[in-house]
N, C-alpha and C. Protein backbone atom coordinates (compact mmCIF):
# COMPACT_ATOMS: atom_id res chain seq x y z
N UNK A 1 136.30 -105.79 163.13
CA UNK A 1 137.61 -105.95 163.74
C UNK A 1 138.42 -104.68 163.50
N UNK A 2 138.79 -104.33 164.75
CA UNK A 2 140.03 -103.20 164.54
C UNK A 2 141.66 -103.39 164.32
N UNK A 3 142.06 -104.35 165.07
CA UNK A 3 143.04 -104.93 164.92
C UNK A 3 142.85 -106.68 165.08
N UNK A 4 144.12 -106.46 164.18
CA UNK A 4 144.59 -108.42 163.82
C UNK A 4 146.15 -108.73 163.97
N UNK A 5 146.03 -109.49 164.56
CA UNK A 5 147.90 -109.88 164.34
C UNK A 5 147.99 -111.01 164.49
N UNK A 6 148.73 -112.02 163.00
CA UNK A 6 148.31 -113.55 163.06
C UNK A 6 150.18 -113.85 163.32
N UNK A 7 150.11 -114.96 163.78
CA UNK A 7 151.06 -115.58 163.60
C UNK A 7 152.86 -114.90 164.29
N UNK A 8 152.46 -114.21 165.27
CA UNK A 8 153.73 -113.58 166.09
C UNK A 8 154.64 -114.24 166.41
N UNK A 9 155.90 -114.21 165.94
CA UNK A 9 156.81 -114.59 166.85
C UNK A 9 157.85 -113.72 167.16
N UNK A 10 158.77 -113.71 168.36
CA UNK A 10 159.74 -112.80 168.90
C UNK A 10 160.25 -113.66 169.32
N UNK A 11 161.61 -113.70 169.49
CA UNK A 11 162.84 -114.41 170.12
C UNK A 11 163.77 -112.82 170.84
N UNK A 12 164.67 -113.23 171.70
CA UNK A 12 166.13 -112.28 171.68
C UNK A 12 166.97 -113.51 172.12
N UNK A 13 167.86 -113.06 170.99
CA UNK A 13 168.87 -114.64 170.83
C UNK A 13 168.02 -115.54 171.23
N UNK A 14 168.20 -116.55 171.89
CA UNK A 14 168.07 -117.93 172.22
C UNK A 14 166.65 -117.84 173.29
N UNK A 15 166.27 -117.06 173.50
CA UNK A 15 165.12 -116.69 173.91
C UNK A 15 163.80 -116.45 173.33
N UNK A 16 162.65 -117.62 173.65
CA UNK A 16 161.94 -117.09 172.40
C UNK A 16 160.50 -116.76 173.25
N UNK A 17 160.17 -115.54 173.10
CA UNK A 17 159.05 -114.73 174.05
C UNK A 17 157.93 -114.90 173.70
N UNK A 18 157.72 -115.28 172.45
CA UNK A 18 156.22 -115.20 171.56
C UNK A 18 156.24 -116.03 170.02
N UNK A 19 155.62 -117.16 170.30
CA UNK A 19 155.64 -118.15 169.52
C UNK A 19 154.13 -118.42 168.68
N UNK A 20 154.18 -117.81 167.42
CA UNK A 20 152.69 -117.92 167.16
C UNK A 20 151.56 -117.37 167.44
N UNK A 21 151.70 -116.21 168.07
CA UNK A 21 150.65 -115.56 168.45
C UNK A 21 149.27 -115.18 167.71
N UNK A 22 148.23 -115.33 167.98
CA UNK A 22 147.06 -114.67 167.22
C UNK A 22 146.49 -114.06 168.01
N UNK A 23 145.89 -112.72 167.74
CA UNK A 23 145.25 -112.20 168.33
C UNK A 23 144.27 -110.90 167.37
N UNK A 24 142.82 -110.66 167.90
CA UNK A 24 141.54 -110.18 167.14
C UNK A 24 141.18 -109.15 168.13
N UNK A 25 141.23 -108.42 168.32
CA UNK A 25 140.30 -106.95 169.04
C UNK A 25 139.30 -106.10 167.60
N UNK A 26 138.20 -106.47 168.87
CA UNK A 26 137.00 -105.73 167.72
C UNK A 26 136.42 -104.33 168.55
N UNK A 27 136.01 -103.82 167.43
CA UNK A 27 135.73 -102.31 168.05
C UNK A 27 134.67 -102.37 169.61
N UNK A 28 135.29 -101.54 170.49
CA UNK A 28 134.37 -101.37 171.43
C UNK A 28 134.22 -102.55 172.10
N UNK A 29 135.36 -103.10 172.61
CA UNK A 29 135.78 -104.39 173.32
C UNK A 29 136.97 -103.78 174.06
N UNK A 30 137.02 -104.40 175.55
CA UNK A 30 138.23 -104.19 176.13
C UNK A 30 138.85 -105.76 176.57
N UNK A 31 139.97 -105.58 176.59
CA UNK A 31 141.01 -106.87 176.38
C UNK A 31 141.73 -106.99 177.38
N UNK A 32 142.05 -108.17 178.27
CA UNK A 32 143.30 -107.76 179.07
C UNK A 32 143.96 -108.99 178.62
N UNK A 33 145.72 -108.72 178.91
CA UNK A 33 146.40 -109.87 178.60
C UNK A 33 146.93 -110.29 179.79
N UNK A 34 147.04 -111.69 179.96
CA UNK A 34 147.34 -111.48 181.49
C UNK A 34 148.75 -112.48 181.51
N UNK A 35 149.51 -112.53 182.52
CA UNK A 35 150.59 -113.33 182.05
C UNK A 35 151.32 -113.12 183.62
N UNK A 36 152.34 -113.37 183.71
CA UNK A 36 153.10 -113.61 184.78
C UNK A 36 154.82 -112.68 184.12
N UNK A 37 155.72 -112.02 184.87
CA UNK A 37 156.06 -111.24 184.14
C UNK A 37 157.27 -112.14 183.40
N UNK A 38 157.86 -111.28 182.34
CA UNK A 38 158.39 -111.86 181.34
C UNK A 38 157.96 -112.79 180.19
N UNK A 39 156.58 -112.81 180.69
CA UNK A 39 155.75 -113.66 179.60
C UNK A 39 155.16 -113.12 178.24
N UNK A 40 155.66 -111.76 177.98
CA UNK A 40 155.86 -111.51 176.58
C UNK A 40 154.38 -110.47 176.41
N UNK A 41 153.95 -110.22 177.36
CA UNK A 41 152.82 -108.92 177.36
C UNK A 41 153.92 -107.48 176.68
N UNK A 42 154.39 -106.85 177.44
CA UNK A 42 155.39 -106.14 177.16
C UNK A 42 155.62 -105.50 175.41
N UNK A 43 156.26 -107.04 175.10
CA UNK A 43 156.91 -107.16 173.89
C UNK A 43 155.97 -107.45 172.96
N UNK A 44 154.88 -107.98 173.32
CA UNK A 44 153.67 -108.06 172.51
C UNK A 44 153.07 -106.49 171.97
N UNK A 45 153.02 -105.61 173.22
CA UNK A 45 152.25 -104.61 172.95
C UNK A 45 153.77 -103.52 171.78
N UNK A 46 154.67 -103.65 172.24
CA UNK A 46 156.15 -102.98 171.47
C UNK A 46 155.96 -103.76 170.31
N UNK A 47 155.57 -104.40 169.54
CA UNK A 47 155.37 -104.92 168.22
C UNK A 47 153.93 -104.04 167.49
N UNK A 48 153.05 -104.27 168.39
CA UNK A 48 151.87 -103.87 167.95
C UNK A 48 152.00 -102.40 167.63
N UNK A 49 152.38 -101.61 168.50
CA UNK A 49 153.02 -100.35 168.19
C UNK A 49 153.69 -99.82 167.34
N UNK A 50 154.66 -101.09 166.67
CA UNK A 50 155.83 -100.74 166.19
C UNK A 50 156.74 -100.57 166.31
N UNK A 51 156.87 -100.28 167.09
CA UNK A 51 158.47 -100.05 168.30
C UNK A 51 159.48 -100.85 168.25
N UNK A 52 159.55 -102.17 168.11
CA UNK A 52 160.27 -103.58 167.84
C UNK A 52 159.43 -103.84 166.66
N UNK A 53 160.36 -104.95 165.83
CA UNK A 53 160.29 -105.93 164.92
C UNK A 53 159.61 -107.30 164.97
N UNK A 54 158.64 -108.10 164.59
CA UNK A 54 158.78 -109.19 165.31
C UNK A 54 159.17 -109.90 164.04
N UNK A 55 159.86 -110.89 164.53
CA UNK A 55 160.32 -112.29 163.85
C UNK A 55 159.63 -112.83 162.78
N UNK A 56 158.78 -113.00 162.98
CA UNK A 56 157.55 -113.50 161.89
C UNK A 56 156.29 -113.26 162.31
N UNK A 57 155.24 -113.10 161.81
CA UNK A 57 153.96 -112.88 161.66
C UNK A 57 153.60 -111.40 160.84
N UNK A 58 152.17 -110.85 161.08
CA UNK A 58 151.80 -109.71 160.55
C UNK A 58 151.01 -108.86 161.64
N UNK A 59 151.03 -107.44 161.53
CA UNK A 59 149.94 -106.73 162.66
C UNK A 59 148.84 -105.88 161.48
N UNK A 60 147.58 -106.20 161.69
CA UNK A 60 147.05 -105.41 160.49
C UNK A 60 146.01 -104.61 161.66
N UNK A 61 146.29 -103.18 161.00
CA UNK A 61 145.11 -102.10 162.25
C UNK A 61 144.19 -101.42 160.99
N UNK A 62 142.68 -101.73 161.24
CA UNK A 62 141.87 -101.44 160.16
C UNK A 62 141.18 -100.02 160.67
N UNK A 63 141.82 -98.67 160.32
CA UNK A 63 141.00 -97.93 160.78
C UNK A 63 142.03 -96.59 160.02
N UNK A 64 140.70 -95.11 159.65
CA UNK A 64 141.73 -94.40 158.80
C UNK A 64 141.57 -93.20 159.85
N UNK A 65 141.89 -93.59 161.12
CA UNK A 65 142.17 -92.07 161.74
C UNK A 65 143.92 -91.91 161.69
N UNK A 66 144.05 -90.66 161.63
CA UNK A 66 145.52 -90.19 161.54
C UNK A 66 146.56 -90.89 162.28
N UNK A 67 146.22 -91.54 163.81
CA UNK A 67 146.47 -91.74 164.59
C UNK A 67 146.04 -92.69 165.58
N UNK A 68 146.16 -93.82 164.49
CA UNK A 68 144.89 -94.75 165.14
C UNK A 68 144.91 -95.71 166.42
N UNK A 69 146.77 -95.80 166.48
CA UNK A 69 147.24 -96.73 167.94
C UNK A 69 148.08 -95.93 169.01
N UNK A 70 147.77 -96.19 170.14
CA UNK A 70 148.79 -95.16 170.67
C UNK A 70 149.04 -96.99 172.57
N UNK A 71 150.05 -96.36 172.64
CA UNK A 71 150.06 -96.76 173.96
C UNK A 71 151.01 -96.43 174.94
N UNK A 72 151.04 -96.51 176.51
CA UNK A 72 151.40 -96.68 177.54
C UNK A 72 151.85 -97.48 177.97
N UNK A 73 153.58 -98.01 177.79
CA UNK A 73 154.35 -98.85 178.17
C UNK A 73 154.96 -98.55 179.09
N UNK A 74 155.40 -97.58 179.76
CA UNK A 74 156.11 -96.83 180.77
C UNK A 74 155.39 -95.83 181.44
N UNK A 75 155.78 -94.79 180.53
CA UNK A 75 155.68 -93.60 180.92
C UNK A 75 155.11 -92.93 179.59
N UNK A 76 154.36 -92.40 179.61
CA UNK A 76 153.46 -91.39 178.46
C UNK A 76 154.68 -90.51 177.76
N UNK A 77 154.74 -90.33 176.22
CA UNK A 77 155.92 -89.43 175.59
C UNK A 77 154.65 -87.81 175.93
N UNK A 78 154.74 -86.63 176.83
CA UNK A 78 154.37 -85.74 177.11
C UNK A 78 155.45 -84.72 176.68
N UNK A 79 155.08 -83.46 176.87
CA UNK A 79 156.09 -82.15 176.70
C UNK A 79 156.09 -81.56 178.08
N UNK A 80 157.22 -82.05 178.81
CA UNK A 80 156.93 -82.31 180.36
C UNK A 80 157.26 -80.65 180.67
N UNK A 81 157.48 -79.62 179.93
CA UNK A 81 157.76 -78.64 180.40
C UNK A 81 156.09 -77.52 180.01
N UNK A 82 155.27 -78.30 179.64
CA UNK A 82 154.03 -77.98 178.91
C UNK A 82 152.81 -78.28 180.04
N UNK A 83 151.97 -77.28 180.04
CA UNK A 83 150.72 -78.12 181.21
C UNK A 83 150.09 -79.02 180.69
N UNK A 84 149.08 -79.48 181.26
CA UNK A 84 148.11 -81.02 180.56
C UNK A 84 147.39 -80.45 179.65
N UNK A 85 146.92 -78.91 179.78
CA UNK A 85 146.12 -78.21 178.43
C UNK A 85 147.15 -77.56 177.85
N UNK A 86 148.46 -77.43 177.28
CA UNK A 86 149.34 -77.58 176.30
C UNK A 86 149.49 -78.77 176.39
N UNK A 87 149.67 -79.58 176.35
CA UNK A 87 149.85 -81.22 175.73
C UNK A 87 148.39 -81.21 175.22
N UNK A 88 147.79 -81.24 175.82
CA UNK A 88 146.20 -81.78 174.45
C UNK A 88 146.28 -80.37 173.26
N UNK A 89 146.22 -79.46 173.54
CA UNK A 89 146.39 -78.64 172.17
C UNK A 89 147.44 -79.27 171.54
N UNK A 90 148.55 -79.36 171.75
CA UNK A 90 149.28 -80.09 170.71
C UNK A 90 149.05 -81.13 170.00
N UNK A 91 148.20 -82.35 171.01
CA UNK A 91 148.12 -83.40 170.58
C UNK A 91 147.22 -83.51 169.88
N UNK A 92 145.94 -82.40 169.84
CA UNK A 92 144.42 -82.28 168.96
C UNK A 92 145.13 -81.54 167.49
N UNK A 93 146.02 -80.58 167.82
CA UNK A 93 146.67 -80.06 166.52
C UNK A 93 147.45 -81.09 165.71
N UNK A 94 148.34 -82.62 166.19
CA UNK A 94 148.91 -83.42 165.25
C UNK A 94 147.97 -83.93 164.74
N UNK A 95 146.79 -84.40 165.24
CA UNK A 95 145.62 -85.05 164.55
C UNK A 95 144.40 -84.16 164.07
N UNK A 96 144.92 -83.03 164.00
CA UNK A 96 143.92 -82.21 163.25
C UNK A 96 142.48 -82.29 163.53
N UNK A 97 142.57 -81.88 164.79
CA UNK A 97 141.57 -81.57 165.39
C UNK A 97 141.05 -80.46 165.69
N UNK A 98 139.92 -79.52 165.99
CA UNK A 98 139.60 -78.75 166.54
C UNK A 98 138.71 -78.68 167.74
N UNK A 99 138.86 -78.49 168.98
CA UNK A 99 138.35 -78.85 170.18
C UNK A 99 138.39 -77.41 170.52
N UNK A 100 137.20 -77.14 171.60
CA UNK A 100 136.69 -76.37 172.18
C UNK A 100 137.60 -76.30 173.79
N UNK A 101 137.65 -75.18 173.93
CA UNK A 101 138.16 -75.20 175.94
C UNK A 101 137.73 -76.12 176.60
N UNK A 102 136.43 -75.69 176.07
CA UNK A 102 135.07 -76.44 177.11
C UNK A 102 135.83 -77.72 177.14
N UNK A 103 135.24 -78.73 175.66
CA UNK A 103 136.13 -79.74 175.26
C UNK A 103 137.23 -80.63 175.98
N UNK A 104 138.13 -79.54 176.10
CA UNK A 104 140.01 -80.02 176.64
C UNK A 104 139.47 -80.28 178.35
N UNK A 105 138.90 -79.24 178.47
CA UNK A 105 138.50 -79.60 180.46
C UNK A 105 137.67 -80.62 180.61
N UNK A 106 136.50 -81.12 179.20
CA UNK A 106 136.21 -82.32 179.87
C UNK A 106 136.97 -83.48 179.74
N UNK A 107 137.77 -83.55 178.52
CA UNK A 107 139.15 -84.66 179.13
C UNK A 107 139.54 -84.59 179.78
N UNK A 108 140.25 -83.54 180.75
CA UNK A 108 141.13 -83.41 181.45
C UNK A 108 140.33 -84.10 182.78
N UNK A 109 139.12 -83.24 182.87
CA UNK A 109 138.20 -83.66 184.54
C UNK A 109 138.00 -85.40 184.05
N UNK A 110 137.58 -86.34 182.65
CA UNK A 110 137.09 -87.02 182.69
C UNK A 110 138.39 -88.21 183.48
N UNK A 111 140.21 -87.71 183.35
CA UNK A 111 141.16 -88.66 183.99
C UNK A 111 141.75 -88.24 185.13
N UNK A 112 140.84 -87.36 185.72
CA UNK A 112 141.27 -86.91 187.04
C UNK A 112 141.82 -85.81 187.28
N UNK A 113 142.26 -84.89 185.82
CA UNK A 113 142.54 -83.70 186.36
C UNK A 113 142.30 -82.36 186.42
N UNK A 114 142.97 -81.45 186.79
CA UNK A 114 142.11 -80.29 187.34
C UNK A 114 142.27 -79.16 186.16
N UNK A 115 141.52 -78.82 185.61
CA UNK A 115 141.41 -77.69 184.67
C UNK A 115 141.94 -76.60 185.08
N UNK A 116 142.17 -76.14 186.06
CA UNK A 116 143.14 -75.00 186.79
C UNK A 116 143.93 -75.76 186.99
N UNK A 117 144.58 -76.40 186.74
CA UNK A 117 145.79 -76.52 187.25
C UNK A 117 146.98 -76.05 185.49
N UNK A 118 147.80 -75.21 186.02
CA UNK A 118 148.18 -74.58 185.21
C UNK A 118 150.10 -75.17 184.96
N UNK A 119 150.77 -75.17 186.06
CA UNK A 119 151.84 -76.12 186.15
C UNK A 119 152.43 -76.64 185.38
N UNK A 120 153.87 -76.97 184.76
CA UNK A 120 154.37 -77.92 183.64
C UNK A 120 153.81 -79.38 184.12
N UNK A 121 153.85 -80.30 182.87
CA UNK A 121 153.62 -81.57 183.98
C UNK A 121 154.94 -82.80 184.42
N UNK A 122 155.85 -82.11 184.06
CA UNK A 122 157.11 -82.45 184.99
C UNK A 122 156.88 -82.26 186.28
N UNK A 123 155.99 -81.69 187.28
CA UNK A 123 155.69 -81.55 188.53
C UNK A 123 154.59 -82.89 188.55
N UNK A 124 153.72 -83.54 187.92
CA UNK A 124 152.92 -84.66 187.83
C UNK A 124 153.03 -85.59 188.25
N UNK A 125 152.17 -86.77 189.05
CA UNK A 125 152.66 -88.10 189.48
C UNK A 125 152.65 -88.93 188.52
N UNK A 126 152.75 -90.05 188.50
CA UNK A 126 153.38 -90.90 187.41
C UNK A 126 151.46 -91.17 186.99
N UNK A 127 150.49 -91.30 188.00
CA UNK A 127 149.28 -91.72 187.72
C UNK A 127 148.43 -90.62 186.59
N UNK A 128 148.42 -89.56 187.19
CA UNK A 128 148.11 -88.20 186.24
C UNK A 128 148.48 -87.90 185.02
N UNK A 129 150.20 -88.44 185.45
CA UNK A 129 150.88 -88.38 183.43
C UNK A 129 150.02 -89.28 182.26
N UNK A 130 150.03 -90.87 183.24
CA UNK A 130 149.12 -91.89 182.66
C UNK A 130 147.66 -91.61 182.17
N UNK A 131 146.89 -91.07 183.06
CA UNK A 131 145.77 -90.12 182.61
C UNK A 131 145.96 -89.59 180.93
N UNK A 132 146.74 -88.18 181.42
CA UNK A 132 146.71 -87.79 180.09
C UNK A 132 147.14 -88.47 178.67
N UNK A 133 148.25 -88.89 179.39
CA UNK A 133 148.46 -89.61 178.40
C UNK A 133 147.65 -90.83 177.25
N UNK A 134 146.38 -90.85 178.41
CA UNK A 134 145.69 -91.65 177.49
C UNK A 134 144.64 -90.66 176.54
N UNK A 135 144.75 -89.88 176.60
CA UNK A 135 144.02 -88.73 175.69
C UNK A 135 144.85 -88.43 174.48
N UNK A 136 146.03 -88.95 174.04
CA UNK A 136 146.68 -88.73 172.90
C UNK A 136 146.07 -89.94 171.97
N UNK A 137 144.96 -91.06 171.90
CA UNK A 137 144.98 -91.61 170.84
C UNK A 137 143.80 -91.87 170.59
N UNK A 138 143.61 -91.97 169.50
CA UNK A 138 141.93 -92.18 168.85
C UNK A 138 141.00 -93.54 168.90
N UNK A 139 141.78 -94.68 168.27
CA UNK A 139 141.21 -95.77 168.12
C UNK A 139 141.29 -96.78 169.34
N UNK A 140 142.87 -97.11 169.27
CA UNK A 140 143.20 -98.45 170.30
C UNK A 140 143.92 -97.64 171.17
N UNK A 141 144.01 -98.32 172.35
CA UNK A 141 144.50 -97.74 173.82
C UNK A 141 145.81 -99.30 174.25
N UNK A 142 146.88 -99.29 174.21
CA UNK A 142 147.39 -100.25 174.69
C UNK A 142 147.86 -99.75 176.06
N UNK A 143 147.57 -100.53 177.18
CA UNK A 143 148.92 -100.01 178.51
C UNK A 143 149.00 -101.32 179.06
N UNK A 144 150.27 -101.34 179.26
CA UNK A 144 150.97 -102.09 180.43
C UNK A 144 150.55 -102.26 181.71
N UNK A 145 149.89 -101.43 181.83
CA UNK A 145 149.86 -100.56 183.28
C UNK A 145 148.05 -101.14 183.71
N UNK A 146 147.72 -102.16 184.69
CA UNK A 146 146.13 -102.64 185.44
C UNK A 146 145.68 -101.11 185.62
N UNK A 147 146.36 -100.35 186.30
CA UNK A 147 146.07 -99.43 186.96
C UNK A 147 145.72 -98.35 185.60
N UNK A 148 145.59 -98.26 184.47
CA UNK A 148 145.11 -97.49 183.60
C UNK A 148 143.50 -96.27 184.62
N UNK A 149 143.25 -96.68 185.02
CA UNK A 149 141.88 -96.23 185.35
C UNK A 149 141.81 -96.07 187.09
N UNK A 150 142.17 -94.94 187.50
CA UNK A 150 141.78 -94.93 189.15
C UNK A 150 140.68 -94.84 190.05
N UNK A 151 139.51 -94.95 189.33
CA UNK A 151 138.02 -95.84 189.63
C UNK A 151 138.06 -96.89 188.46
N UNK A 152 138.06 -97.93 188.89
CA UNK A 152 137.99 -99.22 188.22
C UNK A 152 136.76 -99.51 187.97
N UNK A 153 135.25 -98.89 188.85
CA UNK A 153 134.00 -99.48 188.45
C UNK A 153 133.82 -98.43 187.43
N UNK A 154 134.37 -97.63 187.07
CA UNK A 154 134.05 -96.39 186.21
C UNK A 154 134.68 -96.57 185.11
N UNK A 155 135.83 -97.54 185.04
CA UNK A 155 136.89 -97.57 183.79
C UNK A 155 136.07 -97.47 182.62
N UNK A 156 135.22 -98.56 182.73
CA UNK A 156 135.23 -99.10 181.56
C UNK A 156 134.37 -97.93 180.49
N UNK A 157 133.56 -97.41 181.45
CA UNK A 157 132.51 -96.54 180.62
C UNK A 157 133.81 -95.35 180.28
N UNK A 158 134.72 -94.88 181.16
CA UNK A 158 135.47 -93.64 180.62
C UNK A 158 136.15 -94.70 179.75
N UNK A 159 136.81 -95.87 179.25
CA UNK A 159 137.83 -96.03 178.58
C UNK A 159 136.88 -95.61 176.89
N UNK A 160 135.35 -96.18 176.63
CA UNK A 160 135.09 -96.54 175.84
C UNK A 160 134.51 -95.00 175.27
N UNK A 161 134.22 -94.20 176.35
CA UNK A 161 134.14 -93.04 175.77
C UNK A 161 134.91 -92.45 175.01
N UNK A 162 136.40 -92.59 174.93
CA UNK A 162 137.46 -92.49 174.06
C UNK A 162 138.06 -92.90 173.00
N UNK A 163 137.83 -94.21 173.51
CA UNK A 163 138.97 -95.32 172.48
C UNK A 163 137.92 -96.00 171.99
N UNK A 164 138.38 -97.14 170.61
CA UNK A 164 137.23 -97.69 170.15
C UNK A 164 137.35 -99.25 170.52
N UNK A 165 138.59 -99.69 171.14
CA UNK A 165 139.26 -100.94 171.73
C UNK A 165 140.18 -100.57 172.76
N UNK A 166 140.38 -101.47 173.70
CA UNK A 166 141.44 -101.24 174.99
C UNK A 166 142.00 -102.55 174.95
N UNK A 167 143.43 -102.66 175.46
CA UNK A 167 143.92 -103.44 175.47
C UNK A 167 144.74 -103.26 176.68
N UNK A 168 144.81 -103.88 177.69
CA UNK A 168 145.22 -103.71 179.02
C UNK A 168 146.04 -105.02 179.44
C-alpha cells in the first residue's frame, strides 16, 4: 500500500461533504473516483494533498521519495514565464535529481510535447500545462481532470511509467 486514509470527514458549516471515508491505493494501481459534482472528489483529493484540513480521520502516504504526492486540481503550479524544459530542470533539481537532455525530451515527447519548442509556457493550452505538469511528482498522481491523458488507450501504460499509483 502506498497510500491510506481511514475515516475522513469534511463538513463547511452545515454542510457535510465527506463522512467516513476509507480509502487504500496500492502501488501500481490506477483509481478513479467517480461522483456527480459536488460530491466531495475535489475536497477529497485537497485533503490528501494537504491543502485543506479534514475534520476527522487520518491520511498516511508510505513512501520515502522527497516528493512523494503531487496533484492536478486546476491548473498545474508551473513557472509560466519558464519553457517546459526549464520547469523540469527545476523540478528534477527540488527533488534532487539528475537527468540527462536526452532524459527531459523523453518526458516531454512522452505528454505530448515538443522538445523544440522553446517558448515560456504562459503561451500553453490548458491540456499541455496538464501534461507537464504531471511530470513534477514521483509516487502518486492525483487529478481532477478524466482528461489527464490525450490517448486514453495509451494512458495507462504512460501513467504507470511515471507514477507508482494514479488517482483520477
Amino acid at each position: 500500500m502506498i497510500l491510506e486514509a481511514g475515516n475522513i470527514s469534511k463538513s463547511f458549516g452545515a454542510l457535510e461533504v465527506l463522512k467516513n471515508l476509507d480509502l487504500e491505493c496500492h502501488k501500481g494501481k490506477i483509481y478513479g473516483l467517480i461522483g456527480v459534482n459536488g460530491a466531495g472528489k475535489t475536497t477529497l483529493f485537497c485533503i490528501l494533498l494537504g491543502l485543506i484540513k479534514q475534520d476527522k480521520g487520518t491520511v498516511d502516504i508510505y513512501s520515502q521519495s522527497i516528493k512523494p504526492i503531487g496533484g492536478i486540481v486546476e491548473k498545474p503550479a508551473l513557472y509560466e514565464y519558464l519553457s517546459a524544459y526549464g520547469n523540469l530542470k527545476v523540478f528534477a533539481r527540488i527533488q534532487g535529481l539528475k537527468l540527462t537532455q536526452e532524459l527531459y525530451f523523453q518526458c516531454m515527447q512522452q505528454v505530448g510535447l515538443s522538445p523544440g519548442r522553446k517558448d515560456a509556457v504562459r503561451n500553453y493550452s490548458m491540456g499541455m500545462e496538464q501534461g507537464l505538469g504531471r511530470l513534477q511528482y514521483n509516487d502518486i498522481l492525483l487529478s481532477g481532470q478524466f482528461n489527464v491523458c490525450s490517448n486514453f488507450k495509451g494512458c495507462y501504460e504512460d501513467l504507470h511509467r511515471y507514477f507508482k499509483s494514479v488517482i483520477i
